[in-house]
Protein backbone atom coordinates (compact mmCIF):
# COMPACT_ATOMS: atom_id res chain seq x y z
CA UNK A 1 3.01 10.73 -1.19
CA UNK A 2 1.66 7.36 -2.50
CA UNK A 3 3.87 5.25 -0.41
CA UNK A 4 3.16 2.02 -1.02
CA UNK A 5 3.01 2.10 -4.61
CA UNK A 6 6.42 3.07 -4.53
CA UNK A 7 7.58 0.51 -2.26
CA UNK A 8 5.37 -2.29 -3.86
CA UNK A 9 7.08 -1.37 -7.46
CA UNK A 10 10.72 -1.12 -6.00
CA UNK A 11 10.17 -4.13 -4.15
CA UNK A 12 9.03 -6.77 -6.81
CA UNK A 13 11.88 -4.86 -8.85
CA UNK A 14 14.68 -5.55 -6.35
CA UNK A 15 12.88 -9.50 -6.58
CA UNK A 16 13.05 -10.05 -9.88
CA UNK A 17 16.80 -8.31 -9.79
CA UNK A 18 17.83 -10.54 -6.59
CA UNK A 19 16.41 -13.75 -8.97
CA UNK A 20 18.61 -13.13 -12.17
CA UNK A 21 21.41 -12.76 -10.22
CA UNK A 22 20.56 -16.27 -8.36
CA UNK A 23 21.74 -19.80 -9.79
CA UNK A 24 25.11 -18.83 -11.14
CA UNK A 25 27.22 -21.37 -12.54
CA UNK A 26 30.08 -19.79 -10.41
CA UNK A 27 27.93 -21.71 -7.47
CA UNK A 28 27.95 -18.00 -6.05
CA UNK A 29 24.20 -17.23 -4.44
CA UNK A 30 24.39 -13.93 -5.61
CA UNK A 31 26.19 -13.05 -9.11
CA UNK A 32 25.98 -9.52 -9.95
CA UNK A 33 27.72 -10.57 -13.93
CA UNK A 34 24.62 -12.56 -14.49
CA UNK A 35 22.34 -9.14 -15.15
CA UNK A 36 24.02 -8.52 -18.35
CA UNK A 37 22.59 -11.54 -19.33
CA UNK A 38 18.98 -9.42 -19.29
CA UNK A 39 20.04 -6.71 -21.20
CA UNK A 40 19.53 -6.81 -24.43
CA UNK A 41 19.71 -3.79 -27.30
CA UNK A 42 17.26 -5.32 -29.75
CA UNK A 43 15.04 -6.33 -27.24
CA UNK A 44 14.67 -3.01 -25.62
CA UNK A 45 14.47 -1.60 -29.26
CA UNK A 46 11.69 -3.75 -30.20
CA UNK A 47 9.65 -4.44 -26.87
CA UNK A 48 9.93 -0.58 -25.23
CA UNK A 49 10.36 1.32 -28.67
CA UNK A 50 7.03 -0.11 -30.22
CA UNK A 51 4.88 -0.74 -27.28
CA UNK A 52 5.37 3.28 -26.48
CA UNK A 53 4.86 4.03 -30.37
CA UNK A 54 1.39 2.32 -30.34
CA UNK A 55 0.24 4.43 -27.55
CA UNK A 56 1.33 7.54 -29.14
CA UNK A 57 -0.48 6.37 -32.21
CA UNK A 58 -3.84 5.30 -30.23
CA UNK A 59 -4.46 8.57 -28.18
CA UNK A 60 -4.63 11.78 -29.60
CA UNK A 61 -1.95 14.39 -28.56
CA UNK A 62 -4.08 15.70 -25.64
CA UNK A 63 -4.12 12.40 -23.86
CA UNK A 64 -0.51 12.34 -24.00
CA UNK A 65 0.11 15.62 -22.71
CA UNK A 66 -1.84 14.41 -19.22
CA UNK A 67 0.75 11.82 -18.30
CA UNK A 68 2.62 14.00 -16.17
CA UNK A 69 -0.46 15.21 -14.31
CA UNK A 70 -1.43 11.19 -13.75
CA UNK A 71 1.36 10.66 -12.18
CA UNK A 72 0.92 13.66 -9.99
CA UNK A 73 -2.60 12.22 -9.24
CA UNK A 74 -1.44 8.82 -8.37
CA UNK A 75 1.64 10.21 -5.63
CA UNK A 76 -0.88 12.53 -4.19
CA UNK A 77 -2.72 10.50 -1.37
CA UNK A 78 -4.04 13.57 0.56
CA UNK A 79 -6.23 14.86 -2.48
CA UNK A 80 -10.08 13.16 -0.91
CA UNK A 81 -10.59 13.56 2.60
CA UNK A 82 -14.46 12.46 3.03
CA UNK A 83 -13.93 12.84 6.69
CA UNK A 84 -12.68 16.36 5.94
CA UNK A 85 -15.91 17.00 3.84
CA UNK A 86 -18.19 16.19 5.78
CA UNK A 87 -16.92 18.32 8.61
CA UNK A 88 -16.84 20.99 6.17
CA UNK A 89 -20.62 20.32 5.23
CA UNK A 90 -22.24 20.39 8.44
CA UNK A 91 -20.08 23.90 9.50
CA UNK A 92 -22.08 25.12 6.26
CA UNK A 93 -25.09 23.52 7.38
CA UNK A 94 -24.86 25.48 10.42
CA UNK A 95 -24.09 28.49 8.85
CA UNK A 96 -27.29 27.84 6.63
CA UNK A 97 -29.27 27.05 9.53
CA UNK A 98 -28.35 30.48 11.15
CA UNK A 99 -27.98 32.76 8.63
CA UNK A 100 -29.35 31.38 5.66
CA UNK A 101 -28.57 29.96 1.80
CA UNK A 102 -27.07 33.12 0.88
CA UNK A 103 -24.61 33.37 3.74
CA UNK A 104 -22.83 30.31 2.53
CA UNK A 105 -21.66 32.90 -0.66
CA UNK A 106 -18.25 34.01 1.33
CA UNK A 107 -17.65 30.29 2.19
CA UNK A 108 -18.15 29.31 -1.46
CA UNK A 109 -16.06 31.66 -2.95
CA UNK A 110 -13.01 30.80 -0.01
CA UNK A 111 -13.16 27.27 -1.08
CA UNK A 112 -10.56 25.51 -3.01
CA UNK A 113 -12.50 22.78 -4.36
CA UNK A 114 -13.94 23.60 -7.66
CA UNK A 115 -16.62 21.10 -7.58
CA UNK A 116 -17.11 21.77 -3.95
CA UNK A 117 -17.51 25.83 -4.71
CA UNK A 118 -19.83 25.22 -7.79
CA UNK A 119 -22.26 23.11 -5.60
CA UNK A 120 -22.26 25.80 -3.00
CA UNK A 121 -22.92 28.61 -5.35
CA UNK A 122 -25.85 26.27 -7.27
CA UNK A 123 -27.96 26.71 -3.75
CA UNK A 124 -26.56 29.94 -2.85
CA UNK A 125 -28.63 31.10 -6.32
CA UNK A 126 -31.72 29.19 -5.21
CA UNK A 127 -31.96 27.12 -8.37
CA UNK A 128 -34.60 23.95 -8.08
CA UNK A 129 -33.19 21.00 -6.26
CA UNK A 130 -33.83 18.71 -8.66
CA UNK A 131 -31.79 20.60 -11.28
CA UNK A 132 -28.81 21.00 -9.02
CA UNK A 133 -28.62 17.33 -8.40
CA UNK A 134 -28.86 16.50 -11.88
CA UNK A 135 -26.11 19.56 -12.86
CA UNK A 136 -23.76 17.72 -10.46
CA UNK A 137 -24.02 13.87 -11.01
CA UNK A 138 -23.70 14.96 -14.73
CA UNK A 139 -20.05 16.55 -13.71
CA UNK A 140 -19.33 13.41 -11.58
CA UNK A 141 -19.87 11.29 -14.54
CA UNK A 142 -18.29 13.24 -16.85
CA UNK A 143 -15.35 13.22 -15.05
CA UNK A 144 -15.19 9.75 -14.02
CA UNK A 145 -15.44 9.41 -17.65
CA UNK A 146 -12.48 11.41 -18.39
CA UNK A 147 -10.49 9.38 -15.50
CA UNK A 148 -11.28 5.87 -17.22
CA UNK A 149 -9.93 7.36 -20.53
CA UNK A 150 -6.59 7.96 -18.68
CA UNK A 151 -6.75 4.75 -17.24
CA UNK A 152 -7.29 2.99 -20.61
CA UNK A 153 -4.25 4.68 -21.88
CA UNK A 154 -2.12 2.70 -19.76
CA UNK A 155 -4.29 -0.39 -20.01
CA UNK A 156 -3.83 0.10 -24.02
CA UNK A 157 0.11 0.20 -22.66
CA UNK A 158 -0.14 -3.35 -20.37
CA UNK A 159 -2.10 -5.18 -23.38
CA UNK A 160 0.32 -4.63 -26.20
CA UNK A 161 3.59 -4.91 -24.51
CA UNK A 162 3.04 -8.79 -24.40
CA UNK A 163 2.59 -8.61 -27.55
CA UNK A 164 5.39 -7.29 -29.08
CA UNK A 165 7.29 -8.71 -26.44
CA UNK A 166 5.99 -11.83 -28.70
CA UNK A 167 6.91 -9.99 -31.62
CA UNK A 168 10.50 -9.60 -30.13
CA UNK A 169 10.33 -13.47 -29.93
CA UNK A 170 9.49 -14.23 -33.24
CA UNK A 171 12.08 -11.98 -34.57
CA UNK A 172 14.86 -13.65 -32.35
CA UNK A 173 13.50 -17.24 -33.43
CA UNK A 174 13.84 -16.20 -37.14
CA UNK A 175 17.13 -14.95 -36.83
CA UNK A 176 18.11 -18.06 -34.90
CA UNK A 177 16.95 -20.50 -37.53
CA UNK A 178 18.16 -18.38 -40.01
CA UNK A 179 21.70 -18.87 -37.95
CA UNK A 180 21.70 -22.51 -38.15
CA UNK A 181 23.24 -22.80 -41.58
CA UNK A 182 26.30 -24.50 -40.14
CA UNK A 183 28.03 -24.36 -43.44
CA UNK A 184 27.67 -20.82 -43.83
CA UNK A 185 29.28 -20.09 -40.06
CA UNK A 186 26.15 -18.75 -38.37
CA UNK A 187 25.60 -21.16 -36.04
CA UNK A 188 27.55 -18.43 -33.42
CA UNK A 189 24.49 -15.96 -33.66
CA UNK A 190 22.12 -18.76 -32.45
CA UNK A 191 23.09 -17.84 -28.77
CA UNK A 192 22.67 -14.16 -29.37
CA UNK A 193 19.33 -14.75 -31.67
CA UNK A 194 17.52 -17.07 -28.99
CA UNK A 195 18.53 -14.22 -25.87
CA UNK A 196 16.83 -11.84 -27.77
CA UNK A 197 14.05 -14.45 -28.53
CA UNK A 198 13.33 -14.98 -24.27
CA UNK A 199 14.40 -10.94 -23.16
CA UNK A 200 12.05 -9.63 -25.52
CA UNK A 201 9.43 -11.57 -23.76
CA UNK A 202 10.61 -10.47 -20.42
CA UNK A 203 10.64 -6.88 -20.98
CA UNK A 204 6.79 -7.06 -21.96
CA UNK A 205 5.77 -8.90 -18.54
CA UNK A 206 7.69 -6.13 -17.00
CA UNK A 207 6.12 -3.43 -18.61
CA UNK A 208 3.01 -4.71 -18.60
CA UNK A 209 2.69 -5.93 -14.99
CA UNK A 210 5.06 -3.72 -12.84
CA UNK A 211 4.51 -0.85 -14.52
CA UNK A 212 1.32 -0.07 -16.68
CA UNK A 213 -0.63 -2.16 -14.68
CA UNK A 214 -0.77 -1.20 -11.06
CA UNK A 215 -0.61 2.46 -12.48
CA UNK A 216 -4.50 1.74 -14.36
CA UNK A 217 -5.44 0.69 -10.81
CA UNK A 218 -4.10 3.47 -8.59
CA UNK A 219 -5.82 6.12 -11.12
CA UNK A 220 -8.91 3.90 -11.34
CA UNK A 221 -8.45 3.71 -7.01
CA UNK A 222 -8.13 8.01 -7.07
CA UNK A 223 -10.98 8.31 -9.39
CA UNK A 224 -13.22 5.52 -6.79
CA UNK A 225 -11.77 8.28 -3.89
CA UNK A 226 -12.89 11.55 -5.54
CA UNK A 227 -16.37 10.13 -6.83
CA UNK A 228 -17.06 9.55 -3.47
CA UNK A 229 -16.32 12.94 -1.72
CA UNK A 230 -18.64 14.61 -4.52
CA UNK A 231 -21.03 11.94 -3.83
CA UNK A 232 -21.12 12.92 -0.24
CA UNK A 233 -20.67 16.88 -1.73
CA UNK A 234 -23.69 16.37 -3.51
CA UNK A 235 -26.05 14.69 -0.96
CA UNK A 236 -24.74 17.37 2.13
CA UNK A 237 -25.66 20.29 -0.66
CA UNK A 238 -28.71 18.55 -0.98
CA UNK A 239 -29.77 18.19 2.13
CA UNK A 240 -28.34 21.91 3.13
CA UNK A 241 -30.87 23.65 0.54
CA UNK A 242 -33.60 21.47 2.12
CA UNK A 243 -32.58 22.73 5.75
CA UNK A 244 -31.49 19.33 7.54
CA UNK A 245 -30.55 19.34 10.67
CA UNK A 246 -26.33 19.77 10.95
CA UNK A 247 -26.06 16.81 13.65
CA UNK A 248 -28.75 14.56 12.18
CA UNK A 249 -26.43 15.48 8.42
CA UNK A 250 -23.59 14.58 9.98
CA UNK A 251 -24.95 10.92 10.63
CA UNK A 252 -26.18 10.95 7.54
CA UNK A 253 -22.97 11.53 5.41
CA UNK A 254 -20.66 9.49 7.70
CA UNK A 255 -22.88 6.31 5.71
CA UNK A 256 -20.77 6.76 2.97
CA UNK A 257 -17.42 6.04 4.57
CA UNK A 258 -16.63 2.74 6.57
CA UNK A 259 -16.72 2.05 10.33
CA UNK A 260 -13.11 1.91 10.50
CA UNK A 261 -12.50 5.42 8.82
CA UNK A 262 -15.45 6.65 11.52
CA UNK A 263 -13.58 5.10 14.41
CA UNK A 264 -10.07 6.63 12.96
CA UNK A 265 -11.38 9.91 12.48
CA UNK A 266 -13.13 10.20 16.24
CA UNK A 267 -9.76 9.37 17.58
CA UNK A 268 -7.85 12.23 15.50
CA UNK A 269 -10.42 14.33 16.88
CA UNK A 270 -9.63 13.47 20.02
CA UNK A 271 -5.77 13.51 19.88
């Protein structure tokens, strides 16, 4: 589970909470009364309601229907395992090296991965090296593609709830002027017209900062994760159907990750 998104969000939510409750005219530090000063029914109508109906209207159905798996996708933090990989890679290189391409068949048809079984069963076929590599960094892009679209959905979702939160501001600021015909009695709607003027504003810093926002960049930070295991996928393939050497792959593949991640995975090894 995606830990620290979760306590990062509930964290600056429990700020921005502990804040409205602050400078009461009580003289109180705290002053739990003061958060029904931030709710607002017109504000959530306008600011919520409209910034979710333009992202129904900018994405077609299919797009939509995905939302449940991002969020599966951003909790899931055990999904890309390089170090994993690349263990798994040189046990296939040694199988390879043993037994040869078409041994690795029973390991490619045991293995989870899609991605990871479809490289496997490229070589296992003996199809031209140069085809294979161009077969997979096709799929990588493709579906690094298909990960930015998701991403953009929500970045659609943290550029226009500003805006209508602005939208929600020029409403309030009409009605308020419109209140200020003292001789007619409105002037007692200014208070009401001007909170829904500020909330509305509110409410699209909120949803565009707390909550579309750092979900764009965790799906953008598992799509970064998972391009780089089929990365290393495709070069250990690679260098599999050309016969490397399993230790001399191993070196090889542990480039892609960081000294740090090297250093932590040696010690769970030896643990």
């Amino acid at each position: 589970m995606n830990i620290l998104y979760i306590i990062g969000v509930a964290v600056a939510f429990l700020v921005m909470v502990v804040g409205m409750m602050q400078g009461s005219a009580s003289g109180a530090f705290l002053d739990p009364t003061q958060l029904k000063n931030f709710i607002d029914g017109a504000s959530i109508f306008i600011t919520i309601g409209c910034t979710f109906a333009v992202m129904v209207a900018s994405f077609p159905g299919g797009a939509l229907k995905d939302i449940p798996k991002h969020f599966k996708v951003l909790m899931n933090t055990k999904g890309n395992d390089p170090l994993a990989i690349i263990d798994e890679l040189v046990e296939l290189a040694q199988v390879a090296r043993k037994n040869g391409l078409l041994a690795l068949e029973e390991k490619g048809n045991a293995q989870t991965n899609p991605f990871f079984k479809q490289c496997i069963m490229l070589i296992v076929d003996n199809n031209d090296a140069d085809q294979v590599r161009e077969i997979m960094m096709n799929d990588i892009e493709q579906s690094s593609a298909r990960h930015e679209a998701g991403a953009g959905m929500y970045d659609k979702g943290s550029s226009v709830a500003p805006a209508f939160g602005m939208v929600g501001t020029l409403v309030g600021l009409i009605n308020m002027l419109k209140g200020m015909d003292m001789d007619s009695g409105g002037a007692g709607n200014i208070g009401a017209a001007m909170g829904t003027a500020l909330i509305t504003t509110l409410y699209g810093c909120v949803l565009a900062h707390m909550i579309f926002g750092p979900i764009a960049s965790q799906l953008r930070e598992r799509d970064e994760e998972e391009v780089l295991c089929k990365l290393i996928i495709v070069e250990g393939i690679m260098s599999i159907q050309a016969g490397a050497n399993p230790k001399f792959l191993r070196e090889k593949l542990l480039t892609f990750v960081s000294q740090r991640q090297r250093d932590d995975g040696g010690k769970a090894k030896k643990e």
